[in-house]
Each structure stands twice: as structure tokens, then as C-alpha cells.
Protein backbone atom coordinates (compact mmCIF):
# COMPACT_ATOMS: atom_id res chain seq x y z
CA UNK A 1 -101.79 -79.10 -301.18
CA UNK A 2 -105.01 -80.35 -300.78
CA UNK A 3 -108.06 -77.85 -301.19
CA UNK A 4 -111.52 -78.48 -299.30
CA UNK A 5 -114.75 -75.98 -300.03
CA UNK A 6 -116.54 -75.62 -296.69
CA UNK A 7 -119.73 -73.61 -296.58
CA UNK A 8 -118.89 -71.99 -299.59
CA UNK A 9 -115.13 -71.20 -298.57
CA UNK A 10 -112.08 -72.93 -299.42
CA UNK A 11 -109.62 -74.18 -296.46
CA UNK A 12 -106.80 -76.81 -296.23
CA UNK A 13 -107.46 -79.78 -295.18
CA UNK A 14 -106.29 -80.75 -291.96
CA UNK A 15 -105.46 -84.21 -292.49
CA UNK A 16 -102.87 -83.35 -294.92
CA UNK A 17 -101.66 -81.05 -292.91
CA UNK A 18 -101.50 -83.31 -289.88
CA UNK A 19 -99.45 -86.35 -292.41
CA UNK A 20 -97.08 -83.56 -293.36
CA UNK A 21 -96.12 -83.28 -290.15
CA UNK A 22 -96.11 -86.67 -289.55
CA UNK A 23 -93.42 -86.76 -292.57
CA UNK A 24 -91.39 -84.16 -290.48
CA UNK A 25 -90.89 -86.34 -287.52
CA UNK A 26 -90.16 -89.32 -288.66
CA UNK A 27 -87.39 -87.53 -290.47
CA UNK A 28 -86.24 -86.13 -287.63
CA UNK A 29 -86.36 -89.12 -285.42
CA UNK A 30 -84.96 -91.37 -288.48
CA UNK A 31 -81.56 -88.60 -288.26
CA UNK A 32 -81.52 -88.99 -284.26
CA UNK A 33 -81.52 -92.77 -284.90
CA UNK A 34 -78.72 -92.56 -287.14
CA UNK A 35 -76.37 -89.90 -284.80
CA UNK A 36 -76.90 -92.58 -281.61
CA UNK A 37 -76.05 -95.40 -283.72
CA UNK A 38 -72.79 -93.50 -285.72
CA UNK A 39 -71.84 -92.52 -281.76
CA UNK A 40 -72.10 -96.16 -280.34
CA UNK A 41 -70.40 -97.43 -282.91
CA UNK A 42 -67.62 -95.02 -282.47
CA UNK A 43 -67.64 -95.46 -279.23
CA UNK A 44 -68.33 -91.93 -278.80
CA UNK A 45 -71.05 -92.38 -276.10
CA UNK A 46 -71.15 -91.76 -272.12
CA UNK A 47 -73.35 -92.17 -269.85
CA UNK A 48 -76.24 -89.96 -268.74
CA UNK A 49 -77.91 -89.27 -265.70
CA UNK A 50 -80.98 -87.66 -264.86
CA UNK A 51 -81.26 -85.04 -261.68
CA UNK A 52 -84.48 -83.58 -261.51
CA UNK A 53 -86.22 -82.58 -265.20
CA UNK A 54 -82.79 -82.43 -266.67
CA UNK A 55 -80.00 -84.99 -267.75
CA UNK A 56 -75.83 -84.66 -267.81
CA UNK A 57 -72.94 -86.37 -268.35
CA UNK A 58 -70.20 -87.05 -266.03
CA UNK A 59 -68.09 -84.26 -267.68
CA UNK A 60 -71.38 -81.75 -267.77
CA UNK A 61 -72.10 -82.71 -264.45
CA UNK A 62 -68.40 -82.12 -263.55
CA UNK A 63 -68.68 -78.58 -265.51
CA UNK A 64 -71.54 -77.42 -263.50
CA UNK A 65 -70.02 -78.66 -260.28
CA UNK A 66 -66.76 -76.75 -260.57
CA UNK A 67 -68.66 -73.60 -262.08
CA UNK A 68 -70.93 -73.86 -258.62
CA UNK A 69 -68.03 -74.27 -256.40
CA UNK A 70 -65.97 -71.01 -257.91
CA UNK A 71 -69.16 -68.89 -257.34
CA UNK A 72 -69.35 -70.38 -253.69
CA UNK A 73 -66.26 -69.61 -252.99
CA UNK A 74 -66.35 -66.06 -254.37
CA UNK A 75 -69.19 -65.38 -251.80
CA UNK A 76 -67.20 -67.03 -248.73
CA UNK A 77 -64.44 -64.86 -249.56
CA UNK A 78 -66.56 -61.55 -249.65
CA UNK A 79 -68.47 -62.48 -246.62
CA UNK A 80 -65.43 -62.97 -244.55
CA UNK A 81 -63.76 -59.50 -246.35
CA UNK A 82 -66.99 -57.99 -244.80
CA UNK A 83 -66.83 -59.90 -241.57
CA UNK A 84 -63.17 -58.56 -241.07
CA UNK A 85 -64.34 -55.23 -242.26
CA UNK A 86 -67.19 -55.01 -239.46
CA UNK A 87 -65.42 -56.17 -237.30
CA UNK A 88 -62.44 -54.10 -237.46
CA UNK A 89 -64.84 -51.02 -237.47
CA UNK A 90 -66.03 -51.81 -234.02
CA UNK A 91 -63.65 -52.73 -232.49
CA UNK A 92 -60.32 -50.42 -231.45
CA UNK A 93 -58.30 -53.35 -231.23
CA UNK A 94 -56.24 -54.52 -234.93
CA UNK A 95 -56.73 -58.12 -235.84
CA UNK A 96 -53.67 -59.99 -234.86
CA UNK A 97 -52.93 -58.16 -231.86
């Protein structure tokens, strides 16, 4: 680690500092490199599409679509339960009759 005296006190010196991390990303982006290229070549890859600030898959998309629907259709269901429910309170007459 590199050691500057400024005004008397000693501090690091910010260009190492800033190379260091430097180091660190190229490291990381060097790994990234490597997974996309181990994927295509495995023909592990599929496409990706972006919606908004956020990318999926066909299967993630698929995922998210399914999990949306189920919740949907949980309300429906408990807005018609209360529908029938209101409905059946008000009025003398059963449903079906």
C-alpha cells in the first residue's frame, strides 16, 4: 500500500486505491466473459428481453405470467364470493330460484 505525507499526516493514496479497483473489475468482467462464452458454447443460452428497467427470459417471463394470473384469479373468485354474499343479504329471494 502506498503511503503519502500530506500536511504533516500520512493518507493513502488515492490513485492506488482507484487501480486496485480497477484490478477488481476487470476480474470480474474477465469471469462474466468466460460464463457467456462456456454458455454459448453449450448452447445453454436463451434469449432475453427487456420490459421496462428489467430483462427476462421466455421461461421467467412465463414464471411471472402464470404467478400474476393465479393471484388474479384468487381476487375474481373472492370478489364474486362477496358479490353473492351481498347480494344474498339483500335480497329475500335464494340464488337459483
Amino acid at each position: 500500500m502506498q503511503i503519502e505525507k500530506v500536511g504533516g499526516q500520512r493518507v493513502q493514496n488515492a490513485r492506488y486505491e482507484n487501480e486496485k479497483e480497477s484490478v477488481d473489475y476487470q476480474k470480474i468482467l474477465h469471469e462474466k466473459i468466460q460464463e457467456i462464452s462456456e454458455k454459448i458454447k453449450n448452447g445453454d443460452t436463451e434469449p432475453s428481453y427487456q420490459i421496462g428497467n428489467q430483462s427476462f427470459t421466455e421461461k421467467e417471463w412465463d414464471k411471472l405470467i402464470e404467478a400474476f394470473d393465479e393471484v388474479q384469479d384468487e381476487i375474481r373468485e373472492q370478489a364474486e364470493d362477496e358479490a353473492i354474499e351481498n347480494n344474498t343479504a339483500k335480497s329475500p329471494i335464494p340464488p337459483g330460484f
